[in-house]
PDB file of N, CA and C in Angstrom:
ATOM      1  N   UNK A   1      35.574  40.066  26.246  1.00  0.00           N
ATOM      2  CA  UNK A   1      35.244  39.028  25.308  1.00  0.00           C
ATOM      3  C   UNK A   1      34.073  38.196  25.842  1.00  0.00           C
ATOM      4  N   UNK A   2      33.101  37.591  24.771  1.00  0.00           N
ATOM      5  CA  UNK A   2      31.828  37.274  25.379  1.00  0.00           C
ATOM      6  C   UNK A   2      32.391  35.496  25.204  1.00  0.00           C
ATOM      7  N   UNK A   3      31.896  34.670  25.897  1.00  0.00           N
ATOM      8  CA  UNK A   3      32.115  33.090  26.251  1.00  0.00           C
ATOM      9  C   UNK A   3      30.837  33.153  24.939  1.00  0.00           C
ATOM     10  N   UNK A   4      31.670  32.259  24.023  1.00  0.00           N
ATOM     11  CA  UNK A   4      30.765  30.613  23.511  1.00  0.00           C
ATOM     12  C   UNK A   4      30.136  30.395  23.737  1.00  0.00           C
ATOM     13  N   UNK A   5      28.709  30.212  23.522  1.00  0.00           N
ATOM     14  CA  UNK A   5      27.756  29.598  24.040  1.00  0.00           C
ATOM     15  C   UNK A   5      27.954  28.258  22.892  1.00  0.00           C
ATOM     16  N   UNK A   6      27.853  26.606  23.494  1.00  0.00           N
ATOM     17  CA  UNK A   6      27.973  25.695  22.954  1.00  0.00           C
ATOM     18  C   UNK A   6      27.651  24.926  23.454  1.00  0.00           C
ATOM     19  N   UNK A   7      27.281  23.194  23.014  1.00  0.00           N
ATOM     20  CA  UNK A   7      26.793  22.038  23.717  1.00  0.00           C
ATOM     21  C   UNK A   7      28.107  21.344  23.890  1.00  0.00           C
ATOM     22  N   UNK A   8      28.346  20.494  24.807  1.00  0.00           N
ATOM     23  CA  UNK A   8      29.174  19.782  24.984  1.00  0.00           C
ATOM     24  C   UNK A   8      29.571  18.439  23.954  1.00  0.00           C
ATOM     25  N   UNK A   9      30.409  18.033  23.674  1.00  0.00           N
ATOM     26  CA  UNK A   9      30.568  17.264  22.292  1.00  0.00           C
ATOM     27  C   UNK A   9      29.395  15.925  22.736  1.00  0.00           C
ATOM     28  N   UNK A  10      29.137  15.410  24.151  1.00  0.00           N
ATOM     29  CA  UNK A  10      28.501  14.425  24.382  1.00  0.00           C
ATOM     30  C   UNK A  10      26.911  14.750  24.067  1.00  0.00           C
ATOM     31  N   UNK A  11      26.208  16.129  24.023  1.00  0.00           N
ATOM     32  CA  UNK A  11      24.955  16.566  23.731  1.00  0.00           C
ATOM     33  C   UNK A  11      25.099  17.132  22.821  1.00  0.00           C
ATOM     34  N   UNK A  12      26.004  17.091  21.786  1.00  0.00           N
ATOM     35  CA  UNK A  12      25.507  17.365  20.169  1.00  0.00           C
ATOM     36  C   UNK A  12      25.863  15.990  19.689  1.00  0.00           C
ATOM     37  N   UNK A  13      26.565  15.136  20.005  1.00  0.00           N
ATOM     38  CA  UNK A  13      26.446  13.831  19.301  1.00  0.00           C
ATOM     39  C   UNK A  13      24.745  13.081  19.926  1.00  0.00           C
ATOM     40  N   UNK A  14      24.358  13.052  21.194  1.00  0.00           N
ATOM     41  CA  UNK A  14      23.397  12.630  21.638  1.00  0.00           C
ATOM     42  C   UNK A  14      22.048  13.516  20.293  1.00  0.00           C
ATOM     43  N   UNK A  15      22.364  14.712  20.003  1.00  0.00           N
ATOM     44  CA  UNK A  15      21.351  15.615  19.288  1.00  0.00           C
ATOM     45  C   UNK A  15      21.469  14.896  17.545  1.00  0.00           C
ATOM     46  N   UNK A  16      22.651  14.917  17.717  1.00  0.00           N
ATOM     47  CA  UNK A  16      22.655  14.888  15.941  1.00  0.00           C
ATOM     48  C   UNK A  16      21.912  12.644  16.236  1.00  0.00           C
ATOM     49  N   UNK A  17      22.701  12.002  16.993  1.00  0.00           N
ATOM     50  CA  UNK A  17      22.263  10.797  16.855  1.00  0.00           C
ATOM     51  C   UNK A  17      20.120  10.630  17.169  1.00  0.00           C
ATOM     52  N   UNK A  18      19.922  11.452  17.715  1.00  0.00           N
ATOM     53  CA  UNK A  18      18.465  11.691  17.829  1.00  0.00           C
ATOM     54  C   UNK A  18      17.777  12.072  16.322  1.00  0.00           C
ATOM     55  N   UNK A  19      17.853  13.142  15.383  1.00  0.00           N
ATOM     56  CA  UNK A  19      17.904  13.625  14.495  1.00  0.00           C
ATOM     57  C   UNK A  19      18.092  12.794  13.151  1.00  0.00           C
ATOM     58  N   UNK A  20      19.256  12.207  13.491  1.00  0.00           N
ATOM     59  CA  UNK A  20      19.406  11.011  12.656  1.00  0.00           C
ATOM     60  C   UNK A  20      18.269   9.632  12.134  1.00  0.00           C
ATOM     61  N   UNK A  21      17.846   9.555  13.498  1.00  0.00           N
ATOM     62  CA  UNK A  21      16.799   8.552  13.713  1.00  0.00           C
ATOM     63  C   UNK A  21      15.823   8.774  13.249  1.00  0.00           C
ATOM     64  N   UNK A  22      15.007   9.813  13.366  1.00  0.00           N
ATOM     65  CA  UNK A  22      13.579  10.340  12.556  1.00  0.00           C
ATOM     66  C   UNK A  22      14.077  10.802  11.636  1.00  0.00           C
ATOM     67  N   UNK A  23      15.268  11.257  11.308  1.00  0.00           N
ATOM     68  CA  UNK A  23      15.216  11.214   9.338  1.00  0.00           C
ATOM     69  C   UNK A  23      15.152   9.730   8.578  1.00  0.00           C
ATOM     70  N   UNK A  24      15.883   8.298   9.608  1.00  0.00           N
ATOM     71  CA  UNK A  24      15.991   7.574   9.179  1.00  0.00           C
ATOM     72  C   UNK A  24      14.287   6.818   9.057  1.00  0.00           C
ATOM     73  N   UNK A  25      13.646   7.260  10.167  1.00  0.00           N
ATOM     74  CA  UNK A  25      12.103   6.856  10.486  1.00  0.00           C
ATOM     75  C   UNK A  25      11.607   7.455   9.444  1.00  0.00           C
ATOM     76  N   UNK A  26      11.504   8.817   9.206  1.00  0.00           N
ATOM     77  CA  UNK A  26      10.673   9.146   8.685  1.00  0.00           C
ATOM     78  C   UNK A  26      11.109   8.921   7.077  1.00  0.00           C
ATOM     79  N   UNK A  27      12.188   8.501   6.556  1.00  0.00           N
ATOM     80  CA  UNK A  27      12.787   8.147   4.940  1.00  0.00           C
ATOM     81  C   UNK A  27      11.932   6.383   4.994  1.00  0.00           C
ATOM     82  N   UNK A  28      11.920   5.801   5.777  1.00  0.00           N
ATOM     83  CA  UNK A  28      10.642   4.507   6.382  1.00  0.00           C
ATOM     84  C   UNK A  28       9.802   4.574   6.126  1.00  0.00           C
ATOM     85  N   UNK A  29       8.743   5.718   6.529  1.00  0.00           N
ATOM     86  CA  UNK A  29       7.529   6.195   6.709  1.00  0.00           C
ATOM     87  C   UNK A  29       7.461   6.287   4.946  1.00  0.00           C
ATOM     88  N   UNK A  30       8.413   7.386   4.146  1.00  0.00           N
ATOM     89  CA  UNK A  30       7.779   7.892   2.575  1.00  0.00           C
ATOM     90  C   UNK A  30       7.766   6.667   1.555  1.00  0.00           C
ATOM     91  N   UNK A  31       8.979   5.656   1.856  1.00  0.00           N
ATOM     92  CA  UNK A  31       9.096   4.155   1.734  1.00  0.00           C
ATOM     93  C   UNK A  31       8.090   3.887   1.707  1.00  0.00           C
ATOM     94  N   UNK A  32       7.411   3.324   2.868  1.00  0.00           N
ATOM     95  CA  UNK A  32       6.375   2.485   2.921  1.00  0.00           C
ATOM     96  C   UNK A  32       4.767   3.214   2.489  1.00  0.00           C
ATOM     97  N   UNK A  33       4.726   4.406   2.230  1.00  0.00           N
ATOM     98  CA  UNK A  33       3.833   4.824   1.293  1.00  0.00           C
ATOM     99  C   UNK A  33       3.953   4.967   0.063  1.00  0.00           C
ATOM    100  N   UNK A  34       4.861   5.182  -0.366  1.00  0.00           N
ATOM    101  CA  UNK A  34       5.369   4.563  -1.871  1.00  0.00           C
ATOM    102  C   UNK A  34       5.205   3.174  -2.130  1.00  0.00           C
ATOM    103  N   UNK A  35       5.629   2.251  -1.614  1.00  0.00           N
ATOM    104  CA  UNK A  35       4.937   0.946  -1.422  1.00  0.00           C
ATOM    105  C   UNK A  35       3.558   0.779  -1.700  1.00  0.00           C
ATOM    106  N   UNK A  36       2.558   1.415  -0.376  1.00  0.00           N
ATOM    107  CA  UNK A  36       1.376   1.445  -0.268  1.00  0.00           C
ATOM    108  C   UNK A  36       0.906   1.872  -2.088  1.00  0.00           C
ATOM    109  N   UNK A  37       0.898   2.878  -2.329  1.00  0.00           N
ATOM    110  CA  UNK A  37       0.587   3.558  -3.283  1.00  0.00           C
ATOM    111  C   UNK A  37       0.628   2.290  -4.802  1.00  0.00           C
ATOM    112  N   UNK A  38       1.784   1.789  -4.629  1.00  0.00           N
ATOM    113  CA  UNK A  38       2.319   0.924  -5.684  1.00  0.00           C
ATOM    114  C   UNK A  38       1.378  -0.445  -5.793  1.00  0.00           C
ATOM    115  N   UNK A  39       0.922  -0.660  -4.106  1.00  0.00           N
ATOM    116  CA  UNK A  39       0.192  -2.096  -4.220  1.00  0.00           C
ATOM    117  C   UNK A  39      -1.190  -1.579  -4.892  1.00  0.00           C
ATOM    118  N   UNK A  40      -1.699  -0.190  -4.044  1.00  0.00           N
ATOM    119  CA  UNK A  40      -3.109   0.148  -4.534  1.00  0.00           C
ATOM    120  C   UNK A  40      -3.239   0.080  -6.155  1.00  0.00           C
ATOM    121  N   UNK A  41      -2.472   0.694  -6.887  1.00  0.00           N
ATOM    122  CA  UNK A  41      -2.750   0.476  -8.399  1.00  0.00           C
ATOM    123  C   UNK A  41      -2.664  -0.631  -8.729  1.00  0.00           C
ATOM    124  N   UNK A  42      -2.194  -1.791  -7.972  1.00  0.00           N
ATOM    125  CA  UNK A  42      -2.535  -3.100  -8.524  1.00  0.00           C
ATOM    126  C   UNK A  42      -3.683  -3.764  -8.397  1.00  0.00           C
ATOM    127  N   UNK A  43      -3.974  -3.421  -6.989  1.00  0.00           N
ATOM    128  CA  UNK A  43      -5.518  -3.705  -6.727  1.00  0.00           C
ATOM    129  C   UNK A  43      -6.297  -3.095  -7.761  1.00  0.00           C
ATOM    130  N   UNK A  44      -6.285  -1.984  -8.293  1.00  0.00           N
ATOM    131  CA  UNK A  44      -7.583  -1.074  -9.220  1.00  0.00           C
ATOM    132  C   UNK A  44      -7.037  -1.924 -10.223  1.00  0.00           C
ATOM    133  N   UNK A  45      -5.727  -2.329 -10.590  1.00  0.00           N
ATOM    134  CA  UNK A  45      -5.768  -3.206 -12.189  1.00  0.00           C
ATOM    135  C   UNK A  45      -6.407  -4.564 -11.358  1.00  0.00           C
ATOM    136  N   UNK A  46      -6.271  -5.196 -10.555  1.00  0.00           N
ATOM    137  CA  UNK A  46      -6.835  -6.910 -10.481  1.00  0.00           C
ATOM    138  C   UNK A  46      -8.294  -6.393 -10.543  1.00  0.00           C
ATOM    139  N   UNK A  47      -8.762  -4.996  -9.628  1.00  0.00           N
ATOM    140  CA  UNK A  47     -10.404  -5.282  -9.812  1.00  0.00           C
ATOM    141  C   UNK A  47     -10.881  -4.567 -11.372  1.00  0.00           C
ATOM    142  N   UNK A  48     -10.302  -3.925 -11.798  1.00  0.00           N
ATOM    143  CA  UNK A  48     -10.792  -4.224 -13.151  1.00  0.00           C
ATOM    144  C   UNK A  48     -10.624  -4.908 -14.314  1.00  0.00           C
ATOM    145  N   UNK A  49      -9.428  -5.885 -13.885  1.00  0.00           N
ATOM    146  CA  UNK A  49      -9.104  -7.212 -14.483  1.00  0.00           C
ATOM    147  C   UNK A  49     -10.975  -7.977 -14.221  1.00  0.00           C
ATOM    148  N   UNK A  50     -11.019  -8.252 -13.280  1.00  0.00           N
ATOM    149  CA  UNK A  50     -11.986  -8.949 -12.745  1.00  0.00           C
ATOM    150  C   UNK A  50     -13.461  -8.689 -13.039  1.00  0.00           C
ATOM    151  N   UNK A  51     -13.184  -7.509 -12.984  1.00  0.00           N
ATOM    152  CA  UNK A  51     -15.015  -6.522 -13.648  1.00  0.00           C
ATOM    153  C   UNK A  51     -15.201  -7.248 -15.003  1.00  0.00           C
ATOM    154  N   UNK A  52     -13.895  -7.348 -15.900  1.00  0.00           N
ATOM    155  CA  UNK A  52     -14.120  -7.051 -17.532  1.00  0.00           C
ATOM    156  C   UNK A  52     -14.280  -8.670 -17.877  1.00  0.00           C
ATOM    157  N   UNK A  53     -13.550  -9.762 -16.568  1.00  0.00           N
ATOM    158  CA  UNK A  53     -13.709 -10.982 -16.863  1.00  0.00           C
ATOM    159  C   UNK A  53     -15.710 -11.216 -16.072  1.00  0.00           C
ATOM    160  N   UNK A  54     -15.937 -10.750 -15.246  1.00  0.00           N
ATOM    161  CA  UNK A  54     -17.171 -10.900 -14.975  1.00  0.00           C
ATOM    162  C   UNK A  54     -18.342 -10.338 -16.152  1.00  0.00           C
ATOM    163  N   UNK A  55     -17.820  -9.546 -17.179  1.00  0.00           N
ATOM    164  CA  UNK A  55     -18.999  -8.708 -18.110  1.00  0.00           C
ATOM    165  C   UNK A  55     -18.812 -10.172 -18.903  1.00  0.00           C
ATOM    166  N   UNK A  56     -17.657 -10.726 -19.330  1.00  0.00           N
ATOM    167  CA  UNK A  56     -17.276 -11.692 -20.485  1.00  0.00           C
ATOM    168  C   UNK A  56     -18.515 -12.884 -20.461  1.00  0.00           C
ATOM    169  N   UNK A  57     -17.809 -13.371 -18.495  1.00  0.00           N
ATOM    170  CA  UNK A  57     -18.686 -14.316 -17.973  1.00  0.00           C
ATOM    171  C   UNK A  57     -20.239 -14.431 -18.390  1.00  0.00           C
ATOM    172  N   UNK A  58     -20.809 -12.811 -17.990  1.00  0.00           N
ATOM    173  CA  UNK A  58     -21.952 -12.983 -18.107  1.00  0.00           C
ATOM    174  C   UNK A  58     -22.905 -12.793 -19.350  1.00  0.00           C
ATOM    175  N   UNK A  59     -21.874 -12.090 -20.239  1.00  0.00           N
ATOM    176  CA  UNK A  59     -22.399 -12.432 -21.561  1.00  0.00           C
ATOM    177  C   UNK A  59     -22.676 -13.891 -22.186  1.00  0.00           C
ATOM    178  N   UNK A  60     -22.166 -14.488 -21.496  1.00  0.00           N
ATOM    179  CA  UNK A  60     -22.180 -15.759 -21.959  1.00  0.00           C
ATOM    180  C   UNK A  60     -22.792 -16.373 -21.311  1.00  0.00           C
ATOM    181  N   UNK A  61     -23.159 -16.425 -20.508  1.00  0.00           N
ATOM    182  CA  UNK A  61     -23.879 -17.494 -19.355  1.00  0.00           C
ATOM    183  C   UNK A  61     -24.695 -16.626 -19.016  1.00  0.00           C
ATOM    184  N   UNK A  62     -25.180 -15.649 -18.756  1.00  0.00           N
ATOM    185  CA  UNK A  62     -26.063 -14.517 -18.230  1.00  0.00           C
ATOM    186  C   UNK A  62     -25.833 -14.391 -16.448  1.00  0.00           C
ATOM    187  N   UNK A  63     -26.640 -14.286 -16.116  1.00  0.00           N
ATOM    188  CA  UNK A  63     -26.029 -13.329 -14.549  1.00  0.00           C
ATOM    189  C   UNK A  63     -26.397 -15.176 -13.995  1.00  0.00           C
ATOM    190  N   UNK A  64     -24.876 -15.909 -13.122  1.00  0.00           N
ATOM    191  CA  UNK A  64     -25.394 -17.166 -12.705  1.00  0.00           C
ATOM    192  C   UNK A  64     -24.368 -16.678 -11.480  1.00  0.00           C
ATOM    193  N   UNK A  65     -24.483 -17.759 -10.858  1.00  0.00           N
ATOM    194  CA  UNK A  65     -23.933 -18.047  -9.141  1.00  0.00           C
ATOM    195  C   UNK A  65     -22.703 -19.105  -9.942  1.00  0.00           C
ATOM    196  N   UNK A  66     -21.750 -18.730  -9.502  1.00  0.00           N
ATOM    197  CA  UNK A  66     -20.447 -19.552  -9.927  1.00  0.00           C
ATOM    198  C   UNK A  66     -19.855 -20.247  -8.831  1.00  0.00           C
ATOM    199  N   UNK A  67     -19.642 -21.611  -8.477  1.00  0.00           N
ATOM    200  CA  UNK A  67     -18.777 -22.251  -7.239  1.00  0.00           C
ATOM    201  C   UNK A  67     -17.358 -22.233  -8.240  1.00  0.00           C
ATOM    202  N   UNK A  68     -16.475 -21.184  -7.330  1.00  0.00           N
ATOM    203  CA  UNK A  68     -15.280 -21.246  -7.686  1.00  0.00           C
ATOM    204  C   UNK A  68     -14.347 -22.694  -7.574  1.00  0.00           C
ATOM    205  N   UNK A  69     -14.798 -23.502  -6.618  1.00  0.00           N
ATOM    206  CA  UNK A  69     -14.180 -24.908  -6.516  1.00  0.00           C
ATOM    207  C   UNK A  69     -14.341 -25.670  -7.906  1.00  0.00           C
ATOM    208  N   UNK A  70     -15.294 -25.890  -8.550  1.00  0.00           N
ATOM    209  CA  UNK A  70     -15.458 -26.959  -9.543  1.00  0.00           C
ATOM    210  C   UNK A  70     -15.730 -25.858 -11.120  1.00  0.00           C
ATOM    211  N   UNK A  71     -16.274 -25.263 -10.756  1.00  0.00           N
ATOM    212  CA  UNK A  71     -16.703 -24.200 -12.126  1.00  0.00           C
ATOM    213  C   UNK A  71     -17.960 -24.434 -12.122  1.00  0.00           C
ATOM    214  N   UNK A  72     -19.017 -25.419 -11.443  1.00  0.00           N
ATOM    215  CA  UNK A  72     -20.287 -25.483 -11.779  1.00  0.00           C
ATOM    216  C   UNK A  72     -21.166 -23.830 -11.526  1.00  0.00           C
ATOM    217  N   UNK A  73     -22.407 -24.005 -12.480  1.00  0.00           N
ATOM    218  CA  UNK A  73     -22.492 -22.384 -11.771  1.00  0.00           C
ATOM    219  C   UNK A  73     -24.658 -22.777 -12.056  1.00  0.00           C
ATOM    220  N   UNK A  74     -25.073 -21.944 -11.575  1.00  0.00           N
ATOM    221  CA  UNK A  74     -26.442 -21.977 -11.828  1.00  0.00           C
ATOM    222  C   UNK A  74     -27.183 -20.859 -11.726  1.00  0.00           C
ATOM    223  N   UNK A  75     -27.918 -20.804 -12.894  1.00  0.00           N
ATOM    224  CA  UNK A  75     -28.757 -19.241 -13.222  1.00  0.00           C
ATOM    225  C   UNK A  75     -29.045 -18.974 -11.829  1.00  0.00           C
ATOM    226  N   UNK A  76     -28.971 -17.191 -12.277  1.00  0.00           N
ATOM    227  CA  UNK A  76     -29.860 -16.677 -10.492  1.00  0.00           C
ATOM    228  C   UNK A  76     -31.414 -16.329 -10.819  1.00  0.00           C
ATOM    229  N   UNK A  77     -32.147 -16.572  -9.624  1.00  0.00           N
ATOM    230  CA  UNK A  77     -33.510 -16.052 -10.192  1.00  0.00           C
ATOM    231  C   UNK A  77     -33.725 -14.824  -9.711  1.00  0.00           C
ATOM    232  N   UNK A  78     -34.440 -14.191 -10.636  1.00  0.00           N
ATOM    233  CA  UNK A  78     -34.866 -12.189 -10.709  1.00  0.00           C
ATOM    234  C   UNK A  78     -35.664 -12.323  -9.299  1.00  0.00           C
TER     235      UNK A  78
END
């Protein structure tokens, strides 16, 4: 009869608790790019929020220098 080849119960719990950890790291890792991913499409909506309020702006006022503190703004020169 051929012997078992096996780990001792203390180096398969040490294996499976290792194993455990980078599934738990790496379920972290797809998390936080799902995240990532989620903020980026907000950024592309605020900057083209921002594009379509800058075309508005400048239809109306034509191309000026705006101080965001007060709203004063003054034509730019060509």
């Amino acid at each position: 009869m051929s012997k078992e080849n096996k780990l001792t119960k203390e180096e398969l719990e040490t294996l499976q608790e290792h194993i455990s950890k980078m599934n738990e790291v790496a379920l972290q890792v797809g998390n936080l790019e799902i995240q990532k991913t989620a903020i980026m499409v907000q950024v592309e909506k605020l900057q083209s929020d921002f594009n379509e309020f800058k075309i508005e702006l400048e239809e109306k006022y034509g191309i000026v220098s705006i101080n965001i503190e007060d709203g004063t703004f003054k034509k730019e020169e060509s």
